[in-house]
Every structure is written in C-alpha cells, then in structure tokens.
N, C-alpha and C. Protein backbone atom coordinates (compact mmCIF):
# COMPACT_ATOMS: atom_id res chain seq x y z
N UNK A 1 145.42 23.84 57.61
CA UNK A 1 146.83 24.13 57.71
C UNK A 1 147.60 22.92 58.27
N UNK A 2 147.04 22.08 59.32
CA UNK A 2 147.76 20.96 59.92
C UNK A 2 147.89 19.77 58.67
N UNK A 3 146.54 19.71 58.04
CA UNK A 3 146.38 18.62 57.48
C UNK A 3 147.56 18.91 56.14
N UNK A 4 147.65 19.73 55.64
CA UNK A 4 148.42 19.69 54.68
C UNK A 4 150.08 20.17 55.16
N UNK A 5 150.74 20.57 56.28
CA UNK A 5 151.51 19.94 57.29
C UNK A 5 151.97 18.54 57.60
N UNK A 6 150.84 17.75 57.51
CA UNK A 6 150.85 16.42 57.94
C UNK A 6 151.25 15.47 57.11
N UNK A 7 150.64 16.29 55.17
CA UNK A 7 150.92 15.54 54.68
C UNK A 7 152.41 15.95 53.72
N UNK A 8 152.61 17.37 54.19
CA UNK A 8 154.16 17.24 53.81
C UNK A 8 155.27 16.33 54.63
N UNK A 9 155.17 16.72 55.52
CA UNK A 9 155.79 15.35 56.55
C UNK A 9 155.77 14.26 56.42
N UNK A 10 154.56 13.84 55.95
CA UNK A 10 154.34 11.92 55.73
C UNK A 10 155.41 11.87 53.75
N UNK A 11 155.56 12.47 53.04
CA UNK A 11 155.78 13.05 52.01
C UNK A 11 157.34 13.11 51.97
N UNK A 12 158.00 14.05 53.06
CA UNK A 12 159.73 13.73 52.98
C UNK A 12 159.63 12.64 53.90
N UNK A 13 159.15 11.65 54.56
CA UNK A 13 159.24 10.42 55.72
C UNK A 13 159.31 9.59 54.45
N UNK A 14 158.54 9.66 53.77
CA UNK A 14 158.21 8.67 52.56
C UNK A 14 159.62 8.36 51.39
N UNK A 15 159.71 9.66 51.07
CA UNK A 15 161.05 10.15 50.15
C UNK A 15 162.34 9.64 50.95
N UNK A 16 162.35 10.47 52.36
CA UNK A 16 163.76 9.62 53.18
C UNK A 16 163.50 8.09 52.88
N UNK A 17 162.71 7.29 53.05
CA UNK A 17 162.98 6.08 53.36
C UNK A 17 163.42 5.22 52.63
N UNK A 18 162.90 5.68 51.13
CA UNK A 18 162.81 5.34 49.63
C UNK A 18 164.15 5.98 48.78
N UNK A 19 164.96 6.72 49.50
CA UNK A 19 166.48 7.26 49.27
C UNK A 19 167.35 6.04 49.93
N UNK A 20 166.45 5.67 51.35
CA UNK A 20 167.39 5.14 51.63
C UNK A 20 168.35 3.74 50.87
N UNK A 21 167.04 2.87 50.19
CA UNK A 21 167.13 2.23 49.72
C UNK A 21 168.38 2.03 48.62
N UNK A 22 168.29 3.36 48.06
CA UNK A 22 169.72 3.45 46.88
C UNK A 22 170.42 4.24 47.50
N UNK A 23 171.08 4.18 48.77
CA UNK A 23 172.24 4.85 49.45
C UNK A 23 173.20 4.24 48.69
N UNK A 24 174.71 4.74 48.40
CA UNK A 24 175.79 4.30 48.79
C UNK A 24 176.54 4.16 49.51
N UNK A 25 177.02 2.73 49.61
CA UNK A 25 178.02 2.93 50.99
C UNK A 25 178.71 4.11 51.02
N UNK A 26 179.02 4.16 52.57
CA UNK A 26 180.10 5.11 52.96
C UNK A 26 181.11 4.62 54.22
N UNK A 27 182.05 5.91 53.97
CA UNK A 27 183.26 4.99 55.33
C UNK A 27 182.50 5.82 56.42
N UNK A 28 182.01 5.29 57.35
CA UNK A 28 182.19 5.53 58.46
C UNK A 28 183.03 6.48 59.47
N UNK A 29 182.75 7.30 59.64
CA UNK A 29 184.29 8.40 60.73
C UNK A 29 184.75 8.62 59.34
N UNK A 30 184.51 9.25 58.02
CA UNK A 30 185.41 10.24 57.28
C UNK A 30 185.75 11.44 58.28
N UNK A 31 186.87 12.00 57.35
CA UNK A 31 187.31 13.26 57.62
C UNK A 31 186.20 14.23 58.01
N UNK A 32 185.00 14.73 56.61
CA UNK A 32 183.71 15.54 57.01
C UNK A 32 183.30 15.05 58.44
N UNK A 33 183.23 14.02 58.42
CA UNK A 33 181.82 13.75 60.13
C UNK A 33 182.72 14.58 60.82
N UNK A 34 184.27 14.53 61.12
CA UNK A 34 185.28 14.32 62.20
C UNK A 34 185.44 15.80 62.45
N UNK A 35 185.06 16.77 61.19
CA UNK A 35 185.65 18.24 61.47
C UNK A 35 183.98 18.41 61.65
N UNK A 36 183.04 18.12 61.07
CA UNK A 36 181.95 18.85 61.63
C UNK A 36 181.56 18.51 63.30
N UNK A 37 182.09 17.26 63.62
CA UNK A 37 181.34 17.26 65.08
C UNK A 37 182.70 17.72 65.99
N UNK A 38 183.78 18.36 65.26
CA UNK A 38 184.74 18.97 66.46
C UNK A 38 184.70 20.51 66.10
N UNK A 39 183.86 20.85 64.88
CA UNK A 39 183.40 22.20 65.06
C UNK A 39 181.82 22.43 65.84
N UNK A 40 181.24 21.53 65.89
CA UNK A 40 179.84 21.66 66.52
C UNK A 40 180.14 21.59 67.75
N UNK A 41 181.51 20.93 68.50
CA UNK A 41 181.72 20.87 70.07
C UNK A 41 182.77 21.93 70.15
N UNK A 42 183.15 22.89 69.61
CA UNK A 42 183.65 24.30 69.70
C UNK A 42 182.08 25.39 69.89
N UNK A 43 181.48 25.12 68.88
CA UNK A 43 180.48 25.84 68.89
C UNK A 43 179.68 25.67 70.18
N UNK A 44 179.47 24.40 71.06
CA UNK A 44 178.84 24.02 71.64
C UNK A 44 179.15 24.70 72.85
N UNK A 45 180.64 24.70 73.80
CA UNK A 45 181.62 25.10 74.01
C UNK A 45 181.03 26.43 74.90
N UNK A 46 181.18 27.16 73.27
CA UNK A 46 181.11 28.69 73.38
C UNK A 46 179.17 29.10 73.96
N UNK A 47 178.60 28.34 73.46
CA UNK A 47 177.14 28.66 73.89
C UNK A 47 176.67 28.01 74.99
N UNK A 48 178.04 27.26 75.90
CA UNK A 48 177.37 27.26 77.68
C UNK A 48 177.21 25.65 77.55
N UNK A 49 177.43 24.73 76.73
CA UNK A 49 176.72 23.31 77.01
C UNK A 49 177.79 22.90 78.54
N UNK A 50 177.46 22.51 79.46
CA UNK A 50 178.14 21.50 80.20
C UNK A 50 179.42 21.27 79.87
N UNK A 51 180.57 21.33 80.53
CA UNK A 51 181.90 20.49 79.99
C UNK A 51 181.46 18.95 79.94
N UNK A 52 180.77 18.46 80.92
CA UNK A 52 181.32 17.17 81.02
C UNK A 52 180.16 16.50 79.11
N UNK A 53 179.06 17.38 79.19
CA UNK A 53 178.33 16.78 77.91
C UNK A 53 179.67 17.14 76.60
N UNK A 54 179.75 18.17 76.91
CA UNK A 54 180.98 18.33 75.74
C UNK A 54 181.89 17.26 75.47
N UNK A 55 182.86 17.01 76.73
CA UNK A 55 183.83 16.19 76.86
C UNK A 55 183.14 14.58 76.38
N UNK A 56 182.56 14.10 76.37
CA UNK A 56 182.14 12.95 76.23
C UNK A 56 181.87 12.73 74.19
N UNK A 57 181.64 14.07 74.02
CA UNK A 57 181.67 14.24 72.86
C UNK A 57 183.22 14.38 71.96
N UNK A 58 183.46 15.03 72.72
CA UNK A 58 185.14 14.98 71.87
C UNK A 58 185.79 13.97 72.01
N UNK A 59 185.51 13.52 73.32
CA UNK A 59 186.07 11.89 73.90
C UNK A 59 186.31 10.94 72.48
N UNK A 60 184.69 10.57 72.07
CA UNK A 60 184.12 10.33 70.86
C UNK A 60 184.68 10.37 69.78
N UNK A 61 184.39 11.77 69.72
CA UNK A 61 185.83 12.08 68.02
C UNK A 61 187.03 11.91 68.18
N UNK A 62 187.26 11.53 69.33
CA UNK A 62 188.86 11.38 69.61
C UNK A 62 188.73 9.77 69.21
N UNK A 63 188.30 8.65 69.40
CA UNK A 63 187.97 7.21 69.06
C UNK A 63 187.72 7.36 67.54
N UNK A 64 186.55 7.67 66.91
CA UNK A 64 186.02 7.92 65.68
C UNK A 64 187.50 8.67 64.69
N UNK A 65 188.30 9.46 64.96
CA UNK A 65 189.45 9.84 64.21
C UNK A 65 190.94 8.70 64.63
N UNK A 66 190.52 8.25 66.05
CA UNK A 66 191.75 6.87 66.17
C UNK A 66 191.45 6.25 64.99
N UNK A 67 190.23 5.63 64.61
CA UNK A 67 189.80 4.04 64.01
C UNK A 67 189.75 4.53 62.28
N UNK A 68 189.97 5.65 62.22
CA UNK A 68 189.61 6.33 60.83
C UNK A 68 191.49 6.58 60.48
N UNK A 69 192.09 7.03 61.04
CA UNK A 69 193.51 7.73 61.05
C UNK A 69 194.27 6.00 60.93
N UNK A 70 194.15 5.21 61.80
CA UNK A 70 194.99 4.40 62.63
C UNK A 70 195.57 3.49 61.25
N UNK A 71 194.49 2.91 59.87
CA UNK A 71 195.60 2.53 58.80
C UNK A 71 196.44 3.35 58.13
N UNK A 72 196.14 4.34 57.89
CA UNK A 72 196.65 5.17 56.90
C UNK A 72 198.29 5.46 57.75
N UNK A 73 198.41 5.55 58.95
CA UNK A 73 199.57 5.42 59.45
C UNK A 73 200.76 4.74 58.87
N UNK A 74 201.74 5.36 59.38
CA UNK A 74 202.97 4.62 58.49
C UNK A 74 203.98 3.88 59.71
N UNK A 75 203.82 4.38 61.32
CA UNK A 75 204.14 3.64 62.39
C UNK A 75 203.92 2.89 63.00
N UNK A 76 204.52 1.91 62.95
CA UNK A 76 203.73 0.53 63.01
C UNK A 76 202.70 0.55 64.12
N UNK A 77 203.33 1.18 65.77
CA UNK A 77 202.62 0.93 66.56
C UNK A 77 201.21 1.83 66.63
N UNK A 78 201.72 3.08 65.78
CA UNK A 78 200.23 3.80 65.94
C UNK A 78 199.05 3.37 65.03
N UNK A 79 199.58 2.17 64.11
CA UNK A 79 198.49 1.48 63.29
C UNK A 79 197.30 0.68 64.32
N UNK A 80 197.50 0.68 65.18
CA UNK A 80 196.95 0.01 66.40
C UNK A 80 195.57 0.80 66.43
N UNK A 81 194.17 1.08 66.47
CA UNK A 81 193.17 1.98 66.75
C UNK A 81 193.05 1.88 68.27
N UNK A 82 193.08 1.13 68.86
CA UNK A 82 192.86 1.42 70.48
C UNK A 82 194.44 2.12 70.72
N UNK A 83 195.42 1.85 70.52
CA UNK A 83 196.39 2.31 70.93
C UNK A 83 196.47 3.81 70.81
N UNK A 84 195.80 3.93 69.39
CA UNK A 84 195.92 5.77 69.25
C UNK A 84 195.03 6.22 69.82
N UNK A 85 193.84 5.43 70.10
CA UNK A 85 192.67 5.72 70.99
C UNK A 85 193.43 6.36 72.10
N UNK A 86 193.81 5.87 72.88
CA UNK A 86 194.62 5.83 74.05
C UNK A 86 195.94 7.22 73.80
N UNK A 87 196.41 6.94 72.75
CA UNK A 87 197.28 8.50 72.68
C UNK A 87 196.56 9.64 72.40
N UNK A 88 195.61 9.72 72.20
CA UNK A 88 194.73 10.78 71.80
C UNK A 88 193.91 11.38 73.23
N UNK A 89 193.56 10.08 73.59
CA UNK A 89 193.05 10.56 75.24
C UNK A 89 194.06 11.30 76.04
N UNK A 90 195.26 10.53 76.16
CA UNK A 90 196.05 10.99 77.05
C UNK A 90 196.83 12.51 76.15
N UNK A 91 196.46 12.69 75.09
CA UNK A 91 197.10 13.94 74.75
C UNK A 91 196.06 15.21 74.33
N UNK A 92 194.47 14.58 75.03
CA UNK A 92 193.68 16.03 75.16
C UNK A 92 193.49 15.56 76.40
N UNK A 93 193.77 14.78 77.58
CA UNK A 93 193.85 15.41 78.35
C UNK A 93 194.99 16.21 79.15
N UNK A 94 196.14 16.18 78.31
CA UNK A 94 197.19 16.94 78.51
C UNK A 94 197.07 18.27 78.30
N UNK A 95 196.59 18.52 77.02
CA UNK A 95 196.08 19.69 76.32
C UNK A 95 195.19 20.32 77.56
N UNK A 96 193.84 19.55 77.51
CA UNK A 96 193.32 20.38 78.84
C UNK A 96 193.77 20.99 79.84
N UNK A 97 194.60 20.43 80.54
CA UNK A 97 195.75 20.49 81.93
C UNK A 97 196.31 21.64 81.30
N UNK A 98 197.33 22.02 80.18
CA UNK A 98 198.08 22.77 79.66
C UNK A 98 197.29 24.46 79.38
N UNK A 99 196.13 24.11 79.74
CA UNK A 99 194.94 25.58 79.13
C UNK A 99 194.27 25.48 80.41
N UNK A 100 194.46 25.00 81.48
CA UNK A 100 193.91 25.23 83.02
C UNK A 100 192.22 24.88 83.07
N UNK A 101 191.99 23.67 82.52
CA UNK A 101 190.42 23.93 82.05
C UNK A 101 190.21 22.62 83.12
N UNK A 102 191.24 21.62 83.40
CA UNK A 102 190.97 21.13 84.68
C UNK A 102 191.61 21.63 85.47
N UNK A 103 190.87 21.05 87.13
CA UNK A 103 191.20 21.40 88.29
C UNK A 103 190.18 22.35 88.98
N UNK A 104 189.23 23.12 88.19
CA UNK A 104 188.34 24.03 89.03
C UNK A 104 187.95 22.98 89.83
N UNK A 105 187.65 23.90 91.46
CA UNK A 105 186.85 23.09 92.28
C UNK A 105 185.65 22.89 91.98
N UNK A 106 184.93 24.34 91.14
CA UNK A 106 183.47 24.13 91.27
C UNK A 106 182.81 22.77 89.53
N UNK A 107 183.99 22.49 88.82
CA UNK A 107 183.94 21.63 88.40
C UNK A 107 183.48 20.10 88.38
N UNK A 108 183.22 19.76 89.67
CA UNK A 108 183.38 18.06 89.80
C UNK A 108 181.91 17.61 89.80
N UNK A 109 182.22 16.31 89.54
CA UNK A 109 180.71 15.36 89.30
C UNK A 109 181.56 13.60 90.04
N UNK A 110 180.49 13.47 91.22
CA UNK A 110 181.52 12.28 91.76
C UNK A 110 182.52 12.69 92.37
N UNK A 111 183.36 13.27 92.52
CA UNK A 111 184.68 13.88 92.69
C UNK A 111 185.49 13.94 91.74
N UNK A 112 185.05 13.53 90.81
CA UNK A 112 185.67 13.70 89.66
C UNK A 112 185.71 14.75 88.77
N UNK A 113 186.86 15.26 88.30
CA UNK A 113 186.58 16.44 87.30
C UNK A 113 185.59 16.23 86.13
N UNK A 114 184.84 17.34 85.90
CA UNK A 114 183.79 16.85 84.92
C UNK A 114 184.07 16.41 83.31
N UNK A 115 185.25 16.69 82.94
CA UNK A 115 185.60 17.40 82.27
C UNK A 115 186.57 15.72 81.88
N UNK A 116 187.50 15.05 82.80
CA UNK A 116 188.15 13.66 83.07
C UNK A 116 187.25 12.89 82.68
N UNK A 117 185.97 13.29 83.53
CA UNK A 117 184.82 12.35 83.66
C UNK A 117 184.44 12.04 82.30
N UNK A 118 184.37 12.76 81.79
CA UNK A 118 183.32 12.83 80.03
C UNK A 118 184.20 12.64 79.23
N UNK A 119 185.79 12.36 79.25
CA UNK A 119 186.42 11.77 78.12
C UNK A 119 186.72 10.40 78.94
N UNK A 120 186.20 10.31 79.53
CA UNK A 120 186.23 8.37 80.13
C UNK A 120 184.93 7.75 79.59
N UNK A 121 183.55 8.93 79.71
CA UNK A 121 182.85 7.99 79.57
C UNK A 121 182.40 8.28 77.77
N UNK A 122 183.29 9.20 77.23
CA UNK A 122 183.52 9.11 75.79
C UNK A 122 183.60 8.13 74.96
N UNK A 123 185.08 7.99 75.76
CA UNK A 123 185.49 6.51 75.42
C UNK A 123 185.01 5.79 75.51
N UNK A 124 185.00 5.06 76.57
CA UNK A 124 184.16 3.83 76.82
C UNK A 124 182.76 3.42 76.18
N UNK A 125 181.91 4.43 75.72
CA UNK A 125 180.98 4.59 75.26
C UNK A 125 181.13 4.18 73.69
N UNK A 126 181.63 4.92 72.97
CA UNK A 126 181.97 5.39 71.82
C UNK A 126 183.07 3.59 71.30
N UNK A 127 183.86 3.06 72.19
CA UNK A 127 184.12 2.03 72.25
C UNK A 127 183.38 0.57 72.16
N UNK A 128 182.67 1.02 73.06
CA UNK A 128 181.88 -0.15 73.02
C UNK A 128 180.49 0.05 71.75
N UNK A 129 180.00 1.17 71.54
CA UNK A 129 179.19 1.09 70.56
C UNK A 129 179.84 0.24 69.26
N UNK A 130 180.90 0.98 68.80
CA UNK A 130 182.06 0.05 67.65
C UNK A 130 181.92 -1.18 67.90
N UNK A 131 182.22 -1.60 68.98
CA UNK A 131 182.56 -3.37 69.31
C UNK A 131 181.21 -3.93 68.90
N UNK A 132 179.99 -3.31 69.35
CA UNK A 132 178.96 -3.85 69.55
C UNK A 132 178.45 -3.81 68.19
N UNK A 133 178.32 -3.21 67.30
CA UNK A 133 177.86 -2.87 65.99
C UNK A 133 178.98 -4.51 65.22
N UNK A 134 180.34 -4.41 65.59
CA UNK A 134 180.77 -5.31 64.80
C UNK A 134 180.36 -7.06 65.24
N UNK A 135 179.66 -6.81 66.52
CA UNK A 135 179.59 -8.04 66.90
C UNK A 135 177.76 -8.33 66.52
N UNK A 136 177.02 -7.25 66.36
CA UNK A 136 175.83 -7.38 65.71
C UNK A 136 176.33 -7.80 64.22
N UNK A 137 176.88 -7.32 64.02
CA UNK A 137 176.87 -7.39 62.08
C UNK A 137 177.66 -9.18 62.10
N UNK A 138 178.90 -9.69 62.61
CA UNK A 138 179.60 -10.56 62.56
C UNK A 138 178.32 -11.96 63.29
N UNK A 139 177.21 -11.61 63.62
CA UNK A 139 176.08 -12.54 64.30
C UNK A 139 174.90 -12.42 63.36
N UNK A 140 174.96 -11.45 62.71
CA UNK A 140 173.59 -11.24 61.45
C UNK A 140 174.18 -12.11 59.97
N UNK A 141 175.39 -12.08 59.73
CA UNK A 141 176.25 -11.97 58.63
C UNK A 141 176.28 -10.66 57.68
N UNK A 142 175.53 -9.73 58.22
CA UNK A 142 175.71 -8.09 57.26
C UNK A 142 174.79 -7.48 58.57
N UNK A 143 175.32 -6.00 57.64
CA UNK A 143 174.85 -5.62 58.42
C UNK A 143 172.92 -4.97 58.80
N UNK A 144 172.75 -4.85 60.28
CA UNK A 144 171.18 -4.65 60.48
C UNK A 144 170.36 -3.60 59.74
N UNK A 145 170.83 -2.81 59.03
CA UNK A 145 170.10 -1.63 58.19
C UNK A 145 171.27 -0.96 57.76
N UNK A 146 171.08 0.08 56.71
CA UNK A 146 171.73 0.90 56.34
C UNK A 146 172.15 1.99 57.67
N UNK A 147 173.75 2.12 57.30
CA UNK A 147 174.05 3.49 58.28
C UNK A 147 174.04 3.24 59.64
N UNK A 148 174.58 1.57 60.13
CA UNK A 148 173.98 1.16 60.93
C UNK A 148 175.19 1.20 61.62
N UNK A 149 176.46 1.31 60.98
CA UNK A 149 177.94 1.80 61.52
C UNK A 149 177.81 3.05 62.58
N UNK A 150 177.18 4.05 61.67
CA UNK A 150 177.30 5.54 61.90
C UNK A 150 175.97 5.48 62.90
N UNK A 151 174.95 5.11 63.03
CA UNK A 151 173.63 5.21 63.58
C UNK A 151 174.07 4.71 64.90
N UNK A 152 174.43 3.35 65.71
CA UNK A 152 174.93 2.51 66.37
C UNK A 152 175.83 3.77 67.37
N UNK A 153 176.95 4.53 67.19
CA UNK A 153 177.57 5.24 68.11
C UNK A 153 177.17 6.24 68.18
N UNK A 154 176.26 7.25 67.10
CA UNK A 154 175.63 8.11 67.39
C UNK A 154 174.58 8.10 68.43
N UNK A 155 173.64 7.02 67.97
CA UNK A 155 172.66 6.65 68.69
C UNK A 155 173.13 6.41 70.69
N UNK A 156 174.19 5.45 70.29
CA UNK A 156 174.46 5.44 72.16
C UNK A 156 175.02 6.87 72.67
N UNK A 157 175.61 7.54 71.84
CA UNK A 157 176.18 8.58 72.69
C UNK A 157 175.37 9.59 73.02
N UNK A 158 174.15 9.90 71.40
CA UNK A 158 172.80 10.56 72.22
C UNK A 158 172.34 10.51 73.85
N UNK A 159 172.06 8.92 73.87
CA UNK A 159 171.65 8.60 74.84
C UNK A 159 171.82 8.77 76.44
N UNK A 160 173.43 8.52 76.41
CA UNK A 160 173.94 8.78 77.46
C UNK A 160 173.92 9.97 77.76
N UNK A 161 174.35 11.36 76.50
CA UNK A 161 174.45 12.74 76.71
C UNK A 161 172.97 13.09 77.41
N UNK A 162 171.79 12.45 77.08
CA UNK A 162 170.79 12.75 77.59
C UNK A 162 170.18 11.97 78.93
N UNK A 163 171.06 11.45 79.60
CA UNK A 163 170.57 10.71 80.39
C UNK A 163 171.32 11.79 81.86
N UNK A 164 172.74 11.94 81.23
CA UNK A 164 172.98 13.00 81.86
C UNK A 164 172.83 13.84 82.50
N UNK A 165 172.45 14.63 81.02
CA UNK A 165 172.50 16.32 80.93
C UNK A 165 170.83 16.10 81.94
N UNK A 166 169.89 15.05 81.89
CA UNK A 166 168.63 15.22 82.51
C UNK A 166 168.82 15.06 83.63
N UNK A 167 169.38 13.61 84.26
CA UNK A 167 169.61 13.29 85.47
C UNK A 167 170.54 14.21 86.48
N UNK A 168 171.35 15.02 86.03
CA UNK A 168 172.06 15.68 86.85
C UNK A 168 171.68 17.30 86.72
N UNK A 169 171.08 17.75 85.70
CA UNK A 169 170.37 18.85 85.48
C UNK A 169 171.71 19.72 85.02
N UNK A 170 172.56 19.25 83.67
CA UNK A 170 174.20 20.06 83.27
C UNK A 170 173.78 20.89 82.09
C-alpha cells in the first residue's frame, strides 16, 4: 500500500515539475489571488486564527492590490504603489477603529495592539519581499525560476506567520 503511495507521489512530483516547464506567464497579484486570499482571511477570521496572524495577512493583500490597482488608476497621485500602499493601510486601519476591533486590552503583543502590529509587519514584510525579488531578478538578468514573483512574498510571509504563530503560541 505505501509503495504504490510512494509511487503516486513521485508520479504528480514528476508531472508538477514537467508542467512547470510550459507555464505561462502570469501577472502577479491578479484580481483571482487578491479575492481568494481576502476570502481565505475572512474565513480564517471566523475559525479562531490569531488577529495579529490574520492582520499580517491582509496587511499583504493590502500591498499586493496597491502594486496591482496603482496603474490602472486615473489619479495621478494614487498611480504611486507605495503611496496607495500607505492609503490602504491607513484606511483598514481606520476601518478597524470604526468596528471596535482595536483597543481590547486583552489584545496586545509588545504593547502593541495585535491587530496594528500585523498590518505593520504585513507591510513591511510583503514590501520588502517585492523589493527583494526585483533586486534578485535586476542582479540575475531574469528571473530565478518560474513563479518566482508570486513564490518570493508568499514564501516570506509563510515564514514569518510561522515564526510567530510558534514563538508566541497565537
């Protein structure tokens, strides 16, 4: 039973890798990624995850829909992606404030609301993965593998969510 287990597994490992090869590009932060990972952090939400793991996640899609939204704009200044970065922060965390979801006492991490906390380190995170992916690719002359846009901020924000959610036990 294992062995033929083992070798279905080695079988789609084989098939993924050999797909990968004839991928087509894609944009990066489409619309799909942007509604599925702000319905998976509703869903998430509702089944108890941590605010602050949450928040770091929306943080995220809040950057990932700046840098995706920010040409298609027709105002000059919100063509800016850090700039809408930045209006987007400051207008879920308004939103938050406005639905009383900060301010609990039993909330804080640091002294910080957990909740503040995880769309700072959203950002910053989710920021610097972008920078860093363009400054890998602009030092390689292309880029390091396929999906390496989308892999690159996924990959760091995994990380941190789990460095977290372990180290502080959320």
């Amino acid at each position: 039973m294992y062995k033929l287990l083992f070798v279905i597994c080695n079988l789609f490992g084989i098939l993924g890798i050999w797909l990968l090869e004839f991928a087509a590009p894609v944009a990066a932060q489409c619309p799909v990624c942007i509604v599925t990972v702000g319905g998976g952090m509703l869903l998430a939400k509702k089944l108890g995850i941590d605010d602050l793991l949450v928040s770091i996640w929306i943080s995220a899609l809040n950057v990932a829909l700046s840098f995706w939204l920010a040409p298609k704009l027709k105002i000059r200044l919100l063509r800016n992606g850090h700039f809408l970065t930045l209006f987007l922060f400051a207008s879920t965390l308004f939103y938050f404030r406005l639905t009383d979801q900060i301010g609990g006492s039993g909330n804080r991490l640091f002294g910080f609301d957990k909740i503040i906390f995880g769309q700072i380190i959203g950002l910053v995170v989710m920021t610097l993965a972008n920078h860093g992916y363009l400054f890998l690719k602009s030092r390689l002359g292309h880029t390091p593998f396929p999906y390496a846009k989308v892999a690159f901020p996924v990959g760091l924000l995994t990380l941190i969510t789990l460095i977290f959610k372990f180290t502080f036990n959320l």
